[in-house]
PDB file of N, CA and C in Angstrom:
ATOM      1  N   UNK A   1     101.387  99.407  93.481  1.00  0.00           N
ATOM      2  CA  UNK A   1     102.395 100.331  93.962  1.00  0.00           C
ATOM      3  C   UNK A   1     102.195 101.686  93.282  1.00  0.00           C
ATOM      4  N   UNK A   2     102.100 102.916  93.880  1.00  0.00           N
ATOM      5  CA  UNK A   2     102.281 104.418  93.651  1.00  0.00           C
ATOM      6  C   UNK A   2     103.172 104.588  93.776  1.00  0.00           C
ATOM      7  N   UNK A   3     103.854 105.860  92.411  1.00  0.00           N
ATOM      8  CA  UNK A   3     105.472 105.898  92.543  1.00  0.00           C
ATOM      9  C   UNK A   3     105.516 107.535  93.239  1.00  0.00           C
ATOM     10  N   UNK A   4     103.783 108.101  92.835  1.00  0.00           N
ATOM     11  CA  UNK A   4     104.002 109.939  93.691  1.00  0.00           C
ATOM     12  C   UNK A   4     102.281 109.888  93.525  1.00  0.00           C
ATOM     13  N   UNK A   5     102.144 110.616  94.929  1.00  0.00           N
ATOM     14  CA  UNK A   5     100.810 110.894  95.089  1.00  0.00           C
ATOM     15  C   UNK A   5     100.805 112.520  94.984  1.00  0.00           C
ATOM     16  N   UNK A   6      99.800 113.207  94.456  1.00  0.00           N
ATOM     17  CA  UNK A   6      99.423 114.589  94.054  1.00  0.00           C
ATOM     18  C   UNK A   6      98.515 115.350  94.565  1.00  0.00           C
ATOM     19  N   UNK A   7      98.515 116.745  95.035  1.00  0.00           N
ATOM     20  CA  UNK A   7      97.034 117.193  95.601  1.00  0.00           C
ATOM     21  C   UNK A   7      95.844 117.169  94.781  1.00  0.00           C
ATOM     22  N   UNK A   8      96.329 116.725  93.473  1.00  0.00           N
ATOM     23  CA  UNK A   8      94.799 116.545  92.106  1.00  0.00           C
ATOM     24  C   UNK A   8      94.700 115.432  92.308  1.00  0.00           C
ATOM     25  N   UNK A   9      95.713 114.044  92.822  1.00  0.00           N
ATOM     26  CA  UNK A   9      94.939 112.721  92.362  1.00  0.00           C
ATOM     27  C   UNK A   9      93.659 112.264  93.118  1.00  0.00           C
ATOM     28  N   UNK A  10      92.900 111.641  92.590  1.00  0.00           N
ATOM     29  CA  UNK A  10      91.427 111.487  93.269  1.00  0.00           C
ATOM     30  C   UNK A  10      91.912 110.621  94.172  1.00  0.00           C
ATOM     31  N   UNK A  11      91.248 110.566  95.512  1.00  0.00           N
ATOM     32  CA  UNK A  11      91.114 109.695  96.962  1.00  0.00           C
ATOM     33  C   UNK A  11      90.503 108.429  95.997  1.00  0.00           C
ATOM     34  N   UNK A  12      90.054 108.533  95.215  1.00  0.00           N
ATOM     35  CA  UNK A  12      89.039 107.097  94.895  1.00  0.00           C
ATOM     36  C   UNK A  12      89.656 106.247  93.860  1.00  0.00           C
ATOM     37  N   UNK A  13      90.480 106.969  93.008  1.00  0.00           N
ATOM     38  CA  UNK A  13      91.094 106.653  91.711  1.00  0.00           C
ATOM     39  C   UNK A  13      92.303 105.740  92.619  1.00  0.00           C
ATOM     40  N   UNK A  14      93.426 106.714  93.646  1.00  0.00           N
ATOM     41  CA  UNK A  14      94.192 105.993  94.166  1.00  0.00           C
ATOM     42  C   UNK A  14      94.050 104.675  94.601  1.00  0.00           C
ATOM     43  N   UNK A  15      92.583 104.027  94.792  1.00  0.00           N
ATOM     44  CA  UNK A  15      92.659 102.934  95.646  1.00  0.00           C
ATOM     45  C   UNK A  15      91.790 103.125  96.837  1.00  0.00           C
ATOM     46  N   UNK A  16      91.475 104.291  97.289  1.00  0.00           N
ATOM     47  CA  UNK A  16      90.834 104.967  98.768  1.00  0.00           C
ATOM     48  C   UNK A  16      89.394 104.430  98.653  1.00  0.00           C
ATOM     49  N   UNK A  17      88.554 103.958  99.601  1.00  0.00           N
ATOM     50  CA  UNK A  17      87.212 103.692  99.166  1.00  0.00           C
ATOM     51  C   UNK A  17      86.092 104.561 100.698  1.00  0.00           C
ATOM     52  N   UNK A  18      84.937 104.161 100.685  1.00  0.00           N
ATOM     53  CA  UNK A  18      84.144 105.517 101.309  1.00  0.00           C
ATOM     54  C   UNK A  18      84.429 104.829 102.980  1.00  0.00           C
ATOM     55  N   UNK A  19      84.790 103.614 103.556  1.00  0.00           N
ATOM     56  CA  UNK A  19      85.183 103.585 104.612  1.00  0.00           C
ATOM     57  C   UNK A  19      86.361 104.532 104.904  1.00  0.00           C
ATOM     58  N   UNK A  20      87.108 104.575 104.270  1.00  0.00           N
ATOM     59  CA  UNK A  20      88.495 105.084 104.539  1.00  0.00           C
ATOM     60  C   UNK A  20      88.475 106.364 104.340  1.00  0.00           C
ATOM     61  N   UNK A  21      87.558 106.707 103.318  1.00  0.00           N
ATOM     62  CA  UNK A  21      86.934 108.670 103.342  1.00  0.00           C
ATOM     63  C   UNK A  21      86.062 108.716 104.786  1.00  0.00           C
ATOM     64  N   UNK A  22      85.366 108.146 104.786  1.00  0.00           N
ATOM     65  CA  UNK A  22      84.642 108.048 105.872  1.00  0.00           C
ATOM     66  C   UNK A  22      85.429 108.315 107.459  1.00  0.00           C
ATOM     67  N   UNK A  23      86.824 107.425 107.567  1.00  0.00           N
ATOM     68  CA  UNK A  23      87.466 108.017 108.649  1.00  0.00           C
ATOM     69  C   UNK A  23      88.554 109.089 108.281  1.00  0.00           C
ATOM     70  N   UNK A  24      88.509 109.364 106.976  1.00  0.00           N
ATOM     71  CA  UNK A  24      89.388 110.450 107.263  1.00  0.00           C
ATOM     72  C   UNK A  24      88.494 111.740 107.167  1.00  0.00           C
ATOM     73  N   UNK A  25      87.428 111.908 106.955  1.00  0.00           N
ATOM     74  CA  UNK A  25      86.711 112.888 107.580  1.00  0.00           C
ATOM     75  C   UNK A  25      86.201 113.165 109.270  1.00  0.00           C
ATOM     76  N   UNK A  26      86.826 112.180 109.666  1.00  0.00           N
ATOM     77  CA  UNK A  26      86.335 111.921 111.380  1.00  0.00           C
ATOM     78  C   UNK A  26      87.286 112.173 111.736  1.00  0.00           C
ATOM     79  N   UNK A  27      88.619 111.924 111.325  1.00  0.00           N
ATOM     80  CA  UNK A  27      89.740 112.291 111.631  1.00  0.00           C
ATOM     81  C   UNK A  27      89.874 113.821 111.597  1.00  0.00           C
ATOM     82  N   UNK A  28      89.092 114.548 110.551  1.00  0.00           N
ATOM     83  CA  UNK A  28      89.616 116.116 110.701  1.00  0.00           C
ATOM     84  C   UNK A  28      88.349 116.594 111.083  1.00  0.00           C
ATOM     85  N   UNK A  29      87.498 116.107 111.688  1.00  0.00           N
ATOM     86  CA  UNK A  29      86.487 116.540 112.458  1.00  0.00           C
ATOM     87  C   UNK A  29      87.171 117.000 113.997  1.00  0.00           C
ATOM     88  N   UNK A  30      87.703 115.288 114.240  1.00  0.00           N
ATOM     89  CA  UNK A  30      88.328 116.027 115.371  1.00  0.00           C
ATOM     90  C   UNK A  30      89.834 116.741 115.561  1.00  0.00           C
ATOM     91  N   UNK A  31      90.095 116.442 114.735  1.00  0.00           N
ATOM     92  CA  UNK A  31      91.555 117.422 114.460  1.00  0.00           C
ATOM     93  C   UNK A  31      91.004 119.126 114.674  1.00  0.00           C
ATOM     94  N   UNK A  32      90.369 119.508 113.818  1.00  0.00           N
ATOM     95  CA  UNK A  32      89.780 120.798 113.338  1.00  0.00           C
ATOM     96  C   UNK A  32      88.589 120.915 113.818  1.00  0.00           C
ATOM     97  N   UNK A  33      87.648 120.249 114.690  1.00  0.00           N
ATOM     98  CA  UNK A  33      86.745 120.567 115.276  1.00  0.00           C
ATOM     99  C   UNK A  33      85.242 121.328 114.596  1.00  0.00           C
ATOM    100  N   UNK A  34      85.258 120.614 113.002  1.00  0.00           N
ATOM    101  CA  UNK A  34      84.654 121.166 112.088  1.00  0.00           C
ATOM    102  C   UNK A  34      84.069 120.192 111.484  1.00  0.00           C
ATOM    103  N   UNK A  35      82.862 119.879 110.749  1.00  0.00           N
ATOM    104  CA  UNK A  35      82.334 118.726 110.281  1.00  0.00           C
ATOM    105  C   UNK A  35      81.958 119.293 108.863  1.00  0.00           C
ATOM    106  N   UNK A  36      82.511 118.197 107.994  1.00  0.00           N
ATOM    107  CA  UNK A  36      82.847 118.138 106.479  1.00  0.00           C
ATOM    108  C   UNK A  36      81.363 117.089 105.829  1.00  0.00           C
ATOM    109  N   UNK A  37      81.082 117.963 105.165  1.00  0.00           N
ATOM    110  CA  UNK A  37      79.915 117.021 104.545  1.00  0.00           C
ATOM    111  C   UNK A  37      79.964 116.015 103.386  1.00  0.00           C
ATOM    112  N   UNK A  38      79.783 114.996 103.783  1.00  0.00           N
ATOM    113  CA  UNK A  38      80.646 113.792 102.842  1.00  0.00           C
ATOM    114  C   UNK A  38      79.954 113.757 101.776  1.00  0.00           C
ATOM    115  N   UNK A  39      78.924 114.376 101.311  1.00  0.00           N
ATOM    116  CA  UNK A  39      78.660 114.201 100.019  1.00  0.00           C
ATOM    117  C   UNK A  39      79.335 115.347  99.566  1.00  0.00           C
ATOM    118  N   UNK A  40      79.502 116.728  99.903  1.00  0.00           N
ATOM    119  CA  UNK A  40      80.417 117.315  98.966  1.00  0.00           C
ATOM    120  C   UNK A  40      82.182 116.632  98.846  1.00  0.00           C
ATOM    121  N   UNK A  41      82.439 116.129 100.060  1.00  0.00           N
ATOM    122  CA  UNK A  41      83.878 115.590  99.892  1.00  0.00           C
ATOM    123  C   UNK A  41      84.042 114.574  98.357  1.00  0.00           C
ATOM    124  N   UNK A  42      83.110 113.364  98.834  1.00  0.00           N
ATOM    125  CA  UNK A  42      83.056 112.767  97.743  1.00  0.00           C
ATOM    126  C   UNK A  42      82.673 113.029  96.173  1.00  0.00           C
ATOM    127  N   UNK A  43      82.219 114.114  96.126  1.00  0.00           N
ATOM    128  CA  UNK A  43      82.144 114.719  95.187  1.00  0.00           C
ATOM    129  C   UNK A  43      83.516 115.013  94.133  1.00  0.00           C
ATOM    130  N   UNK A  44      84.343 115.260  94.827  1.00  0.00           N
ATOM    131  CA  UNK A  44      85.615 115.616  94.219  1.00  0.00           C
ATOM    132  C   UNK A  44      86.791 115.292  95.171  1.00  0.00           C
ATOM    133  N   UNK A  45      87.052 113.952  95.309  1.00  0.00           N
ATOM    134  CA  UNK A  45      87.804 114.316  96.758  1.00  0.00           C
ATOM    135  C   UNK A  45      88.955 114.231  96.636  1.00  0.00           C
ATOM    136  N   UNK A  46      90.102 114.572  96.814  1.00  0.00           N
ATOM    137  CA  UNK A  46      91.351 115.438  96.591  1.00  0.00           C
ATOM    138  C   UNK A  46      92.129 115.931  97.550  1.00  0.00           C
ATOM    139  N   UNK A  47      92.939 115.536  97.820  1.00  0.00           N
ATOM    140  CA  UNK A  47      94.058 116.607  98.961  1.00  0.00           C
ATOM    141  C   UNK A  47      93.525 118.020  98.398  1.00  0.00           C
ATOM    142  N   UNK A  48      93.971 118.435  97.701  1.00  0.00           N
ATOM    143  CA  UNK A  48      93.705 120.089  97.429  1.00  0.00           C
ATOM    144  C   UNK A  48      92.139 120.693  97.932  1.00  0.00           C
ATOM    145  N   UNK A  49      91.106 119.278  97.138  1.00  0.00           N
ATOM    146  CA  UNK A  49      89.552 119.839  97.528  1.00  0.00           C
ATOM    147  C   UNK A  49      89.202 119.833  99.425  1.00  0.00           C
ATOM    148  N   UNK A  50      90.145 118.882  99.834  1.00  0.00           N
ATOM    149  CA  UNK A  50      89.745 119.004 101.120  1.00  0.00           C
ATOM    150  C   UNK A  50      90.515 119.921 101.584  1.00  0.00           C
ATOM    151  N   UNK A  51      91.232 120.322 101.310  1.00  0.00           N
ATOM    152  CA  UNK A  51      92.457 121.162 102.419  1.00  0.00           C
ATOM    153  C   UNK A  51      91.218 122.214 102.174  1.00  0.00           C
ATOM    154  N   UNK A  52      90.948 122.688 101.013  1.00  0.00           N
ATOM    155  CA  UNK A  52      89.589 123.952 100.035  1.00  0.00           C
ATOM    156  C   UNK A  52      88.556 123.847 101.406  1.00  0.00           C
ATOM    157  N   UNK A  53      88.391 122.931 101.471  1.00  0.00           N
ATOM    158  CA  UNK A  53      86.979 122.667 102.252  1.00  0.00           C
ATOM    159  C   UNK A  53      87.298 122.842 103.819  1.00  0.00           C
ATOM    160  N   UNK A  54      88.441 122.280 104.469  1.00  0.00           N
ATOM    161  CA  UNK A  54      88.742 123.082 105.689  1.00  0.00           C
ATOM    162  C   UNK A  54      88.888 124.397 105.515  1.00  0.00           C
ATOM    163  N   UNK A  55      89.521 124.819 105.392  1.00  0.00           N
ATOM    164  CA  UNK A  55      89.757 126.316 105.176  1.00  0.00           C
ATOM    165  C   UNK A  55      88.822 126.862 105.330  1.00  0.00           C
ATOM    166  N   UNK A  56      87.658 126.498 104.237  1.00  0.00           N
ATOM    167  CA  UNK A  56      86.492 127.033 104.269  1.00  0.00           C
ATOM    168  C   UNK A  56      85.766 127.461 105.495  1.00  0.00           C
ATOM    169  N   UNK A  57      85.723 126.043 105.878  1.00  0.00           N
ATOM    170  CA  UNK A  57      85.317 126.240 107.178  1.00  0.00           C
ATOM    171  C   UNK A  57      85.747 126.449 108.504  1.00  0.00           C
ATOM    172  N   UNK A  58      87.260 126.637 108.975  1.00  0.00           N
ATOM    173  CA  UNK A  58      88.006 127.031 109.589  1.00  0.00           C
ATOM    174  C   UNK A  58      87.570 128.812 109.690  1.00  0.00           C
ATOM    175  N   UNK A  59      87.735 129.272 108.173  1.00  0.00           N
ATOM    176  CA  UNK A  59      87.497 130.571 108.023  1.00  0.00           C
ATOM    177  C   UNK A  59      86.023 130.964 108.465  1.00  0.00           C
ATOM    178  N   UNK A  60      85.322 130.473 108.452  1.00  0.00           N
ATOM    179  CA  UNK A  60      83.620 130.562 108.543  1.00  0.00           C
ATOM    180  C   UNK A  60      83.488 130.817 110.325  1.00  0.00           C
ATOM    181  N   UNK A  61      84.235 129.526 110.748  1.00  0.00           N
ATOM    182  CA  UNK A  61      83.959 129.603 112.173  1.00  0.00           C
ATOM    183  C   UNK A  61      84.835 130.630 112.850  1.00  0.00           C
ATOM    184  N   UNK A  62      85.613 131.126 112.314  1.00  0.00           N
ATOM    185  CA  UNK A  62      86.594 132.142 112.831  1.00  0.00           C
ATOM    186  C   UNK A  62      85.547 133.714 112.792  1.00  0.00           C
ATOM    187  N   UNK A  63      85.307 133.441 111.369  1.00  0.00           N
ATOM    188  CA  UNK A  63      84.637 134.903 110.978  1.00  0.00           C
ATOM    189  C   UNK A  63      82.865 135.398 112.435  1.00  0.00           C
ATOM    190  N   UNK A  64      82.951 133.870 113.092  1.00  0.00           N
ATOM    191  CA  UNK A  64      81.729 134.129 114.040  1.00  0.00           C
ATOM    192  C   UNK A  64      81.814 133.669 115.121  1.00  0.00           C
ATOM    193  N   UNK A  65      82.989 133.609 115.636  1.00  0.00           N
ATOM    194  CA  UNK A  65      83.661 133.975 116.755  1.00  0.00           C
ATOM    195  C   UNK A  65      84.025 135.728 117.170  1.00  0.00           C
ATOM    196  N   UNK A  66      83.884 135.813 118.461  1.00  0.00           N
ATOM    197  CA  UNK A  66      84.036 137.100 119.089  1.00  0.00           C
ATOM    198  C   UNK A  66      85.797 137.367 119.308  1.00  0.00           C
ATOM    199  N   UNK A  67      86.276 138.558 119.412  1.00  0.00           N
ATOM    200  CA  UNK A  67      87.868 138.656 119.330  1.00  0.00           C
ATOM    201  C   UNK A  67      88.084 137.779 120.203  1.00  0.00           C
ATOM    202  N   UNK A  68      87.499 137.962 121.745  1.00  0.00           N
ATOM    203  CA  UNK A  68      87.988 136.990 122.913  1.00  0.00           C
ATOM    204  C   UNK A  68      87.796 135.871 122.402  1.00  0.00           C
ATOM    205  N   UNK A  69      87.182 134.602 121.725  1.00  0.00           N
ATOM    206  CA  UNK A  69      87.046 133.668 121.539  1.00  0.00           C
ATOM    207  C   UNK A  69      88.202 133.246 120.739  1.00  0.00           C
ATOM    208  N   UNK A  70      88.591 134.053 120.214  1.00  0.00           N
ATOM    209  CA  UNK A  70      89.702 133.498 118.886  1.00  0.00           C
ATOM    210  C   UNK A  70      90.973 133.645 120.041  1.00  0.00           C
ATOM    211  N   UNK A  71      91.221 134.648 120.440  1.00  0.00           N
ATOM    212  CA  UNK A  71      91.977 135.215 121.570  1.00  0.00           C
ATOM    213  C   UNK A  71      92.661 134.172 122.476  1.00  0.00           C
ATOM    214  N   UNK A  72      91.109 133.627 123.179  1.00  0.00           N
ATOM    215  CA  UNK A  72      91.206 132.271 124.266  1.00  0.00           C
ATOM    216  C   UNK A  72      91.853 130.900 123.580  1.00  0.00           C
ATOM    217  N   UNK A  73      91.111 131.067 121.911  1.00  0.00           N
ATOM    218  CA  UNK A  73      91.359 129.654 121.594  1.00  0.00           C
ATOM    219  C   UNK A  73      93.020 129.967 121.029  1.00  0.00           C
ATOM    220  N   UNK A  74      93.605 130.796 120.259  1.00  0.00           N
ATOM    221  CA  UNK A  74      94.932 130.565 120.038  1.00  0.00           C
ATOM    222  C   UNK A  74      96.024 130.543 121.209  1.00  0.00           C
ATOM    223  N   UNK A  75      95.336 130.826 122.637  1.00  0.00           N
ATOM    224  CA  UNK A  75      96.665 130.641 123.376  1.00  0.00           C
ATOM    225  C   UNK A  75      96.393 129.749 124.315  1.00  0.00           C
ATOM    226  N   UNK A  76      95.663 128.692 123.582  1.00  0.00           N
ATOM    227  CA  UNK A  76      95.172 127.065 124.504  1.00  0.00           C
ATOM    228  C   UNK A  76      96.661 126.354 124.639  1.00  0.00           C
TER     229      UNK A  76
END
């Protein structure tokens, strides 16, 4: 039993193992339409390091998109 989970506690320490990293990176693949590279995830993996790591790349794909593209996609 966990009495509070944290954006520092490790995915792996909690109990989480690489199946279950494994779909929750598939899960925000297709959520976010962005693919997370599981050896850096596992590297440090973390609510905080992943939210770090979308962003990242949220921001990346934004920054190379054309105005119309961002344009089209926020009023889907």
């Amino acid at each position: 039993h966990i009495d509070r989970v944290g954006v520092h506690d490790s995915f792996f320490e909690l109990g989480g193992d690489s199946v279950l990293a494994a779909q929750v990176l598939s899960l925000a693949q297709k959520t976010f339409g962005i693919r997370i590279n599981p050896q850096d995830a596992f590297r440090s993996f973390t609510i905080e390091r992943l939210a770090a790591m979308l962003e990242d790349e949220i921001i990346s794909k934004i920054e190379s998109m054309t105005e119309e593209e961002v344009e089209r996609r926020l009023t889907k």
